[in-house]
PDB file of N, CA and C in Angstrom:
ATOM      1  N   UNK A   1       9.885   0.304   4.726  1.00  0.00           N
ATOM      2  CA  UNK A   1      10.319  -0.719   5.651  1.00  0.00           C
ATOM      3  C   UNK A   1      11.782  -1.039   5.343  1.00  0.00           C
ATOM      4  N   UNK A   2      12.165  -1.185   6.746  1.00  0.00           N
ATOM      5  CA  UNK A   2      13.744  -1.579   6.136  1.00  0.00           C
ATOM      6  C   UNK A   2      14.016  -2.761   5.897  1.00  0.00           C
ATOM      7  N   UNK A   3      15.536  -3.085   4.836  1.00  0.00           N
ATOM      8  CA  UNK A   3      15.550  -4.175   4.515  1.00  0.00           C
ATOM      9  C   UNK A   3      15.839  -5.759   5.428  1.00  0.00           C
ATOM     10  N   UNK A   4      14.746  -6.793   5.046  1.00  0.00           N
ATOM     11  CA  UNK A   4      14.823  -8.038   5.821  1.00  0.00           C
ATOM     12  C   UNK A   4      16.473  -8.728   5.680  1.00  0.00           C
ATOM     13  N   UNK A   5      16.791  -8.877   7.138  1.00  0.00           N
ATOM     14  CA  UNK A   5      18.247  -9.801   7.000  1.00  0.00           C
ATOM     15  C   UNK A   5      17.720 -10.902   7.606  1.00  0.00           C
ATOM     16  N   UNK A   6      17.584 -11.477   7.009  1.00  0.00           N
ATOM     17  CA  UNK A   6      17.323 -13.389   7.779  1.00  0.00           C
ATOM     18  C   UNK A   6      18.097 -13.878   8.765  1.00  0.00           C
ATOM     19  N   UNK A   7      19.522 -13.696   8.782  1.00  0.00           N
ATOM     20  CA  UNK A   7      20.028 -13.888   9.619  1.00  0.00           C
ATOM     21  C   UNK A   7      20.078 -12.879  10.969  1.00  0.00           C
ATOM     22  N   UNK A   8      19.624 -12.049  11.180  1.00  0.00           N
ATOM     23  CA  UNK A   8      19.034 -11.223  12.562  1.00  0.00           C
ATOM     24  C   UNK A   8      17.619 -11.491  12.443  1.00  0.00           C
ATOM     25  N   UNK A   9      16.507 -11.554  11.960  1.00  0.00           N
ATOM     26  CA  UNK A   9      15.713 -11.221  11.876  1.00  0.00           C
ATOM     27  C   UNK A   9      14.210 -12.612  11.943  1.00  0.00           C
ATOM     28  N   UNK A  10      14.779 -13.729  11.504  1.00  0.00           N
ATOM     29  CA  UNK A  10      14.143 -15.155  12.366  1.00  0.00           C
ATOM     30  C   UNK A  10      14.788 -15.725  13.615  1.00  0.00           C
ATOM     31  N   UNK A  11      13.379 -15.562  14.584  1.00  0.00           N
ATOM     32  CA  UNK A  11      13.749 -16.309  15.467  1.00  0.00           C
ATOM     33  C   UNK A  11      12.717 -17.437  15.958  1.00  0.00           C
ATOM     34  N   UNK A  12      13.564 -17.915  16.832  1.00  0.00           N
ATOM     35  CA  UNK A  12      12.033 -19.386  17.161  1.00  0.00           C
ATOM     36  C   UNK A  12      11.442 -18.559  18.127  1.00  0.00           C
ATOM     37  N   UNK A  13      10.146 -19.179  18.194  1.00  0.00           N
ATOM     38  CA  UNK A  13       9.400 -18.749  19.374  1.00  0.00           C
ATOM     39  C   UNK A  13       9.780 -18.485  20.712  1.00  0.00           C
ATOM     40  N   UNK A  14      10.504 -20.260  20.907  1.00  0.00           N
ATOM     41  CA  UNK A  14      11.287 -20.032  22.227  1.00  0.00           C
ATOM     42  C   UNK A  14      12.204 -19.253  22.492  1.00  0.00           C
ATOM     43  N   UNK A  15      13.232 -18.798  21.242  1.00  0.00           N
ATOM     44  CA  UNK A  15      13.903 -17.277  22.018  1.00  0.00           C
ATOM     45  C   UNK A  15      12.988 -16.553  22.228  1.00  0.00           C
ATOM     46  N   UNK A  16      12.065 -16.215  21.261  1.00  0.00           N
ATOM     47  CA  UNK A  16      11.773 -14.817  21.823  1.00  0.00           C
ATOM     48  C   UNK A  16      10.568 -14.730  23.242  1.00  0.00           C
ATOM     49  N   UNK A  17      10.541 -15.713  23.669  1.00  0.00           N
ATOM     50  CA  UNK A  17       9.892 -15.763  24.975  1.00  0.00           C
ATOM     51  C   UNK A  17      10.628 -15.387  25.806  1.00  0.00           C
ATOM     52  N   UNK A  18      12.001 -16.226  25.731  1.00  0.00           N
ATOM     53  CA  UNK A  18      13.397 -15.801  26.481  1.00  0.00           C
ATOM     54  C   UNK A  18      13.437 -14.815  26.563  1.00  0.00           C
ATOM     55  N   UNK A  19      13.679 -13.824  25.304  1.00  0.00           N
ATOM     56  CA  UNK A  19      14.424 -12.001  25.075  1.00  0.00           C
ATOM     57  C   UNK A  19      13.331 -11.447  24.781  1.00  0.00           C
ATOM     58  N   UNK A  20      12.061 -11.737  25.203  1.00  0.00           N
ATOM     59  CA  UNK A  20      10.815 -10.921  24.614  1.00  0.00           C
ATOM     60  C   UNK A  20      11.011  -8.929  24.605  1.00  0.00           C
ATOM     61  N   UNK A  21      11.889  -8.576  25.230  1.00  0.00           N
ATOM     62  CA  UNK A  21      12.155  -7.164  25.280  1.00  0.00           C
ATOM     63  C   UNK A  21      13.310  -6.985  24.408  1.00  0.00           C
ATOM     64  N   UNK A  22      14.314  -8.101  24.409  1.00  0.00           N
ATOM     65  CA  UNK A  22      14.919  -7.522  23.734  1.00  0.00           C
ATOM     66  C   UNK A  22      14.924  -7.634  21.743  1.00  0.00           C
ATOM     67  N   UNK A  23      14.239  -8.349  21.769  1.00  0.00           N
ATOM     68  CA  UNK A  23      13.288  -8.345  20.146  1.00  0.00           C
ATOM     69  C   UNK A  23      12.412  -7.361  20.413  1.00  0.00           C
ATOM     70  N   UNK A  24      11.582  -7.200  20.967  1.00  0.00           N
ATOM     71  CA  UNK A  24      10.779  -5.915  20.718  1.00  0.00           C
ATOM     72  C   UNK A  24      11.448  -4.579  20.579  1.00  0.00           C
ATOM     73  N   UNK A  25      12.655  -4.272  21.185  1.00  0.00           N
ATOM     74  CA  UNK A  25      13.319  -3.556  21.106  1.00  0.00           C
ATOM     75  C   UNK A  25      14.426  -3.445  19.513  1.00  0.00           C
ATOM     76  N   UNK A  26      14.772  -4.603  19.272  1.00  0.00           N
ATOM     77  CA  UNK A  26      15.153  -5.132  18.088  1.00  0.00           C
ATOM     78  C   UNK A  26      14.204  -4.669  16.854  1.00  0.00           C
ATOM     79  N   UNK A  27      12.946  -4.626  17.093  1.00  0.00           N
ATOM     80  CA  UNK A  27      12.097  -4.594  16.062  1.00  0.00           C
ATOM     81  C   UNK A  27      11.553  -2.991  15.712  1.00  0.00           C
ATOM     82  N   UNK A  28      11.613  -2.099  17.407  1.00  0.00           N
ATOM     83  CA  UNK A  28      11.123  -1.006  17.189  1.00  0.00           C
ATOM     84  C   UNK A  28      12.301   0.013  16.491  1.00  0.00           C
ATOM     85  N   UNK A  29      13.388  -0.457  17.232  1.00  0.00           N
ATOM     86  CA  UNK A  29      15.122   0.364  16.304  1.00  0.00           C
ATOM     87  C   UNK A  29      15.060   0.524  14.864  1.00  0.00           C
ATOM     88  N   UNK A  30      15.045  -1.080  14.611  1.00  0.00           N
ATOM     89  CA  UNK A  30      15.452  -1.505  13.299  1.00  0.00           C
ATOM     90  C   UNK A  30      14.426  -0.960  12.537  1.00  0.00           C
ATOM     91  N   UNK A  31      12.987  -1.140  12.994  1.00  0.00           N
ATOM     92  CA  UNK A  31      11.944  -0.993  11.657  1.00  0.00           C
ATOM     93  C   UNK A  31      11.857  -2.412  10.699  1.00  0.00           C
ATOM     94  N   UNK A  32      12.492  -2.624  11.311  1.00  0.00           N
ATOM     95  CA  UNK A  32      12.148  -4.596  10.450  1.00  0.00           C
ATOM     96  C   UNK A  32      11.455  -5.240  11.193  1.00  0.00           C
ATOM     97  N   UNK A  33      10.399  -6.152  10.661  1.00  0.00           N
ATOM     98  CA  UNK A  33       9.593  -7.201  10.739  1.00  0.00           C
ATOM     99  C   UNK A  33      10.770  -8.377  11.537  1.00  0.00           C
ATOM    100  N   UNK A  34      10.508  -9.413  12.621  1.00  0.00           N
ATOM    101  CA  UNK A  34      11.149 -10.538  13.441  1.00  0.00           C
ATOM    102  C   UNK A  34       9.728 -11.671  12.413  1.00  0.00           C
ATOM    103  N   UNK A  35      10.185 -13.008  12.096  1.00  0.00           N
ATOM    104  CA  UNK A  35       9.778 -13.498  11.849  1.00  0.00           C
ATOM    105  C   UNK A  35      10.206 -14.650  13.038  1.00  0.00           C
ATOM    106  N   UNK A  36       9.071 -15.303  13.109  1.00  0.00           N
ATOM    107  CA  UNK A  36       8.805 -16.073  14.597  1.00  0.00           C
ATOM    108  C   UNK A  36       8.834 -17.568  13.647  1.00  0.00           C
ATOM    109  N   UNK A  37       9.549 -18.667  14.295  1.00  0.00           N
ATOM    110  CA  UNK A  37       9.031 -20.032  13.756  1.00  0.00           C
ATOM    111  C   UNK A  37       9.085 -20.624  14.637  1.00  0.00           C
ATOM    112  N   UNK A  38       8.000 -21.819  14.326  1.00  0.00           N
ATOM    113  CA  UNK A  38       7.594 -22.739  15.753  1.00  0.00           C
ATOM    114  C   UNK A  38       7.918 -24.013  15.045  1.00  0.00           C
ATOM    115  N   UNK A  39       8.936 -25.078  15.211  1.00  0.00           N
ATOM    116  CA  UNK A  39       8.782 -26.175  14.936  1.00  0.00           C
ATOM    117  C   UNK A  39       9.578 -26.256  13.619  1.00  0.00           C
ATOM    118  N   UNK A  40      10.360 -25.047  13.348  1.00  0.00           N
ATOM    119  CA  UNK A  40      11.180 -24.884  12.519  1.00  0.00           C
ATOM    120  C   UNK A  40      10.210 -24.355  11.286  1.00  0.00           C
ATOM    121  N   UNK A  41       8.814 -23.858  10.870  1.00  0.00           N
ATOM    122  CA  UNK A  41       8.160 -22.864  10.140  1.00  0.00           C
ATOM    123  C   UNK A  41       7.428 -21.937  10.670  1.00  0.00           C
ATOM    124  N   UNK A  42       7.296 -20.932   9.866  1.00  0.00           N
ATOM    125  CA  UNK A  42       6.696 -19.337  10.059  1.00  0.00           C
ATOM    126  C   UNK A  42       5.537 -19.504  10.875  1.00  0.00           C
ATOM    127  N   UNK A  43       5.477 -18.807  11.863  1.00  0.00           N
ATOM    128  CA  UNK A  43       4.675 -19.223  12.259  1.00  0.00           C
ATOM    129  C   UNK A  43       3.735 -17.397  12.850  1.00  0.00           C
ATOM    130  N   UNK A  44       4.746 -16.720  12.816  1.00  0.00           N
ATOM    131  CA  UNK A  44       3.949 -14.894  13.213  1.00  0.00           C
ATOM    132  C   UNK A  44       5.276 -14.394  12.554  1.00  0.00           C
ATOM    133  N   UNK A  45       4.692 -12.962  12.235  1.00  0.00           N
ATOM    134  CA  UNK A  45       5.546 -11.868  12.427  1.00  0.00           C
ATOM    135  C   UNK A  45       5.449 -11.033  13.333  1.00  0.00           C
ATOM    136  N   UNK A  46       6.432 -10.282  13.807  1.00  0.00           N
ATOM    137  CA  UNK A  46       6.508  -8.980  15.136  1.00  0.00           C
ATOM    138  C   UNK A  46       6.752  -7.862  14.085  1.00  0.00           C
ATOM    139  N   UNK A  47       6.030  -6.786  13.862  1.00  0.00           N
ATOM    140  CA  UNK A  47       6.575  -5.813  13.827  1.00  0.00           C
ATOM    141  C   UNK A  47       5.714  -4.372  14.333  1.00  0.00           C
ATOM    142  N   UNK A  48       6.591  -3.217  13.812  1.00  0.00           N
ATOM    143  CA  UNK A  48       6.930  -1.972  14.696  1.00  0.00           C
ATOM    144  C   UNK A  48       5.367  -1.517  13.984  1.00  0.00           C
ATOM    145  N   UNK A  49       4.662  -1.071  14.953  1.00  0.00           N
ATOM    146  CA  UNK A  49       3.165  -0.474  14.601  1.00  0.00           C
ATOM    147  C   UNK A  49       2.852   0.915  13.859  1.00  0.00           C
ATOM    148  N   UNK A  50       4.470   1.285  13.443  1.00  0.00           N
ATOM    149  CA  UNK A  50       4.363   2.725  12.795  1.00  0.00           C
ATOM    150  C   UNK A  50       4.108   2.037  11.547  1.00  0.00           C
ATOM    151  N   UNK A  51       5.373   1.253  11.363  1.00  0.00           N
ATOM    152  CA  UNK A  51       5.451   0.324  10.011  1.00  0.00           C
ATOM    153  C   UNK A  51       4.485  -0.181   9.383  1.00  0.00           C
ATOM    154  N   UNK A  52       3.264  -1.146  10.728  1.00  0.00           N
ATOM    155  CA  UNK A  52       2.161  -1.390  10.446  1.00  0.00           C
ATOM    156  C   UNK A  52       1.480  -1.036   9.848  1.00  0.00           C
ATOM    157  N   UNK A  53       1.095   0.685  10.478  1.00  0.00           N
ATOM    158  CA  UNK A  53       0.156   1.735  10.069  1.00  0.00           C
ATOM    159  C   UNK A  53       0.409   2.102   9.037  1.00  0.00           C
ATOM    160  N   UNK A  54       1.489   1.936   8.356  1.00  0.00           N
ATOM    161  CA  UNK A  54       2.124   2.693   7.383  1.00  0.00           C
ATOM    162  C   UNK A  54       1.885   1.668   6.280  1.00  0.00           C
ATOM    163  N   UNK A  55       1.713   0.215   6.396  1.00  0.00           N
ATOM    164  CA  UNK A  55       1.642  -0.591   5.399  1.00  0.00           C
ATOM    165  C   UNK A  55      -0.376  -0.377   5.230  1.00  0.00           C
ATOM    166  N   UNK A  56      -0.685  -0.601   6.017  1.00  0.00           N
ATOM    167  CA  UNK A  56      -2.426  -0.670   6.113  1.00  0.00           C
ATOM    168  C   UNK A  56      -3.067   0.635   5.331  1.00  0.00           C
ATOM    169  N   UNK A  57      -2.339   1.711   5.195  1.00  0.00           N
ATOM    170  CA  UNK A  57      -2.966   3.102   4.671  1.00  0.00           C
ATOM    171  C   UNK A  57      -2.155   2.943   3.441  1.00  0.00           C
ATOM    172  N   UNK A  58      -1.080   1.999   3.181  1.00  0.00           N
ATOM    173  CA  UNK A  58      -0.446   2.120   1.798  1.00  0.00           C
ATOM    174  C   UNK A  58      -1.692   1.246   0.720  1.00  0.00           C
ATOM    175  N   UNK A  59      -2.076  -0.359   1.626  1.00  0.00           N
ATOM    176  CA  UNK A  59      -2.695  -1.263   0.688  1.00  0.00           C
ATOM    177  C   UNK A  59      -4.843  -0.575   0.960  1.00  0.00           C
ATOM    178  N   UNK A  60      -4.382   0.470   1.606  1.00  0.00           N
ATOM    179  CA  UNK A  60      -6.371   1.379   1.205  1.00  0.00           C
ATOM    180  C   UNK A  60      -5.905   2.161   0.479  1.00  0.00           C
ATOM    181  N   UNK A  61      -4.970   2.815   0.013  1.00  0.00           N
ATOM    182  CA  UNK A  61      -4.593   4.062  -0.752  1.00  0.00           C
ATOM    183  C   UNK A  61      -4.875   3.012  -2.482  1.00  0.00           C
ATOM    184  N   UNK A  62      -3.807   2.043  -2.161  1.00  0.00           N
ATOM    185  CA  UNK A  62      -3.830   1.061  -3.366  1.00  0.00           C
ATOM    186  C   UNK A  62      -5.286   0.254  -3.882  1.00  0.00           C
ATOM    187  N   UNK A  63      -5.724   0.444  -2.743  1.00  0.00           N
ATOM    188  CA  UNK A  63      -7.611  -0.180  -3.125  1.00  0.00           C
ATOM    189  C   UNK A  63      -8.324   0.710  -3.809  1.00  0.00           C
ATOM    190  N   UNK A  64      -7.822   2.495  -2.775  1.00  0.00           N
ATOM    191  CA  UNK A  64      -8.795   3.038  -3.766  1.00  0.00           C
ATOM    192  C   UNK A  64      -8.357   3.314  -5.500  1.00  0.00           C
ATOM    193  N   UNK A  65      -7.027   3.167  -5.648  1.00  0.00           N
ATOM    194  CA  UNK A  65      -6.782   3.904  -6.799  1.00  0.00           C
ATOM    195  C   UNK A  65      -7.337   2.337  -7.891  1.00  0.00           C
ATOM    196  N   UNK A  66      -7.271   1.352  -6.748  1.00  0.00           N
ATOM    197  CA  UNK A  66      -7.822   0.053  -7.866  1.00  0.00           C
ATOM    198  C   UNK A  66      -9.430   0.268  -8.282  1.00  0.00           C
ATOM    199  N   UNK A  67     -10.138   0.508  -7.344  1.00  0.00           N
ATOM    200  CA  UNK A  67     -11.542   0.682  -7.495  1.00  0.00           C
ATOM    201  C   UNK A  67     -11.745   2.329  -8.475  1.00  0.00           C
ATOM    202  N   UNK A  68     -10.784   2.681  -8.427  1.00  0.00           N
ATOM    203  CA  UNK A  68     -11.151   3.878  -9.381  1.00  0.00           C
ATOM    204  C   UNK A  68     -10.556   3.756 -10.895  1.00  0.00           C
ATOM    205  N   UNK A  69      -9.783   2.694 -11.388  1.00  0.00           N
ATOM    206  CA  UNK A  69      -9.352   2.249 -12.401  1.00  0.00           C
ATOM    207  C   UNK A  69     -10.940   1.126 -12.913  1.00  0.00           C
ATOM    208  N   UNK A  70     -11.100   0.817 -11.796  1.00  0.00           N
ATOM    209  CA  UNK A  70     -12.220  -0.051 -12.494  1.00  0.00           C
ATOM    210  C   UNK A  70     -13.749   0.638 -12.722  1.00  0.00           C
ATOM    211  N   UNK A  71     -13.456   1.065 -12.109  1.00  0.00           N
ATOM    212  CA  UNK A  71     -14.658   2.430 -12.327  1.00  0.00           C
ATOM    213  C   UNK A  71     -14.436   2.744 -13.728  1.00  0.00           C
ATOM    214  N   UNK A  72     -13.039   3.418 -14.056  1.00  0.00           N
ATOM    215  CA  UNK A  72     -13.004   4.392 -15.455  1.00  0.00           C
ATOM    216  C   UNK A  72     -12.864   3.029 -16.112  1.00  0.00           C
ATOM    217  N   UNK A  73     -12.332   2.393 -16.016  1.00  0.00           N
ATOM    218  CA  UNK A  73     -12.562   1.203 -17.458  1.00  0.00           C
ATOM    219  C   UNK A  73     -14.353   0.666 -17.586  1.00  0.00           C
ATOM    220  N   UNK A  74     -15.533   0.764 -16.476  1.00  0.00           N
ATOM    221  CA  UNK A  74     -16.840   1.076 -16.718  1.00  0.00           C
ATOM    222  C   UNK A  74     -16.882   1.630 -17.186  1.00  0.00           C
ATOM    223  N   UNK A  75     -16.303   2.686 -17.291  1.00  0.00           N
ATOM    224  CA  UNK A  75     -16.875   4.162 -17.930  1.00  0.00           C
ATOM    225  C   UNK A  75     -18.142   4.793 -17.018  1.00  0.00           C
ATOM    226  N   UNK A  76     -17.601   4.463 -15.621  1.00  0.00           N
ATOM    227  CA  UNK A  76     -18.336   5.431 -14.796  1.00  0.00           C
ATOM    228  C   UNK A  76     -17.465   6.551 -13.836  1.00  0.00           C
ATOM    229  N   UNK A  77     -17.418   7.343 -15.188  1.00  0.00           N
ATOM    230  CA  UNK A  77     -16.472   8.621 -14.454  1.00  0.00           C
ATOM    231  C   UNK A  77     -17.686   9.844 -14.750  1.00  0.00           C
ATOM    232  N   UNK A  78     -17.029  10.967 -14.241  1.00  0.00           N
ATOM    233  CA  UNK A  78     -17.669  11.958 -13.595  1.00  0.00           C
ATOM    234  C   UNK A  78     -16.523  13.250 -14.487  1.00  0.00           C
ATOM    235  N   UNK A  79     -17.128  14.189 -15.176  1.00  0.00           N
ATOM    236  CA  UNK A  79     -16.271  15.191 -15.556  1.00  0.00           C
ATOM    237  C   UNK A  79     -16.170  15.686 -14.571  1.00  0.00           C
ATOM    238  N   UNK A  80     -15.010  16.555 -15.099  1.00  0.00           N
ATOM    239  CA  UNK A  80     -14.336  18.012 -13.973  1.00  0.00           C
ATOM    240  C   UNK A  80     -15.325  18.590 -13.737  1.00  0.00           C
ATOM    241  N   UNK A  81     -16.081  19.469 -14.563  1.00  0.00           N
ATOM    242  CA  UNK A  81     -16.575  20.841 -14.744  1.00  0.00           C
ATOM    243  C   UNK A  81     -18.011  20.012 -13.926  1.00  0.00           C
ATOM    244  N   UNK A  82     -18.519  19.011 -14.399  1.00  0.00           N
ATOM    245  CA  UNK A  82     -19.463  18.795 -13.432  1.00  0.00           C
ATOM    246  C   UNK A  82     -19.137  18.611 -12.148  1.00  0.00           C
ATOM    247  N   UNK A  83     -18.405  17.945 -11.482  1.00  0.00           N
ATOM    248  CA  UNK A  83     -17.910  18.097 -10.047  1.00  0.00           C
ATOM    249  C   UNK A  83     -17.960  19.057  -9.226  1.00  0.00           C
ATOM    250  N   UNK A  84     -17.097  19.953 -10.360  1.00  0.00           N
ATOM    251  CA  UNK A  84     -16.681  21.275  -9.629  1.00  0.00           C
ATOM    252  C   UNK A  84     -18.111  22.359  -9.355  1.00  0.00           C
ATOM    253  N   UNK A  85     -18.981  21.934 -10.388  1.00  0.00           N
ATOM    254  CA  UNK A  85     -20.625  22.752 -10.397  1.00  0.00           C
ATOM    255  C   UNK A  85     -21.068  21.991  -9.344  1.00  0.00           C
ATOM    256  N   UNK A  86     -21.071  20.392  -8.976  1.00  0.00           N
ATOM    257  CA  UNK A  86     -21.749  20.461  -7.937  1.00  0.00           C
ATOM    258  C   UNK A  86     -21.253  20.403  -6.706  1.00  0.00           C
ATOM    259  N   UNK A  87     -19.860  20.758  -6.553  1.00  0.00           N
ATOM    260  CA  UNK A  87     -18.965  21.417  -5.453  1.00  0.00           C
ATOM    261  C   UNK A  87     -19.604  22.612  -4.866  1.00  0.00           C
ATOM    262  N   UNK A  88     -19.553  23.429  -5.984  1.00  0.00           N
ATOM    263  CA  UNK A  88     -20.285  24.944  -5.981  1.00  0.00           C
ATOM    264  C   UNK A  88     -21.175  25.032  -5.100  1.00  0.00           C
ATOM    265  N   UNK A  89     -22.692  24.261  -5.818  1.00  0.00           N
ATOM    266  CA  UNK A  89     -23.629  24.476  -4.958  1.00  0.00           C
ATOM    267  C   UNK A  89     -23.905  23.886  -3.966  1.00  0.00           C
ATOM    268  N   UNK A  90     -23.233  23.153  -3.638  1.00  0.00           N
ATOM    269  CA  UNK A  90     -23.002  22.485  -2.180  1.00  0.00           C
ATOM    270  C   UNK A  90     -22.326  23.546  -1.237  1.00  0.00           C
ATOM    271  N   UNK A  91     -21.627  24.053  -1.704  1.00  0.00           N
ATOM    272  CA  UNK A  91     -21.144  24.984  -0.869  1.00  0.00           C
ATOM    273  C   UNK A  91     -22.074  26.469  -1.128  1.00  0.00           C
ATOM    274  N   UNK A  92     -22.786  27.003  -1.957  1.00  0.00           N
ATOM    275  CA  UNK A  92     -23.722  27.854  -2.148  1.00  0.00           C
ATOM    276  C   UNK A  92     -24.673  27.835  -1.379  1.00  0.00           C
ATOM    277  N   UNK A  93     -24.792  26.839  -0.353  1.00  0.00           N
ATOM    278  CA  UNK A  93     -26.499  26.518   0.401  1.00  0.00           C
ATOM    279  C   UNK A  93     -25.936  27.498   1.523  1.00  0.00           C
TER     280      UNK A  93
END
């Protein structure tokens, strides 16, 4: 994600009702997040849905490698050589 400039990058609600295209357009260029405030606090963010996608598969990538740290500190891991044997015959049927 690119880097947040505060000064482009908050606006009140009521602009962006005003320039609603041209913040969306603002947001899909840039790759930066528009932070929206209503009443003078945060109130949404806008951003670009690649970015989105790209944050959502970063924090499951980061879940799984968490759930697999907590796994091996159980001490419920799985050797290689067994895996790979029952890789084998899974694929042997």
């Amino acid at each position: 994600m690119a880097r947040f400039r505060p000064s482009e990058d908050v606006r009140p609600v009521t602009e962006f009702r005003a320039n609603t295209s041209a913040v969306l357009e603002q947001v899909q260029v840039t790759k930066r997040p528009v932070i929206l405030t209503q009443h003078g606090r945060s109130a949404a963010v806008l951003m670009d849905v690649d970015v989105y996608e790209g944050l959502l598969d970063e924090v499951e990538l980061l879940r799984a490698v968490r759930t697999g740290e907590e796994q091996m500190a159980a001490g419920e891991v799985i050797v290689h050589e067994d895996v790979e044997a029952r890789a084998r015959r899974r694929l042997d049927r």
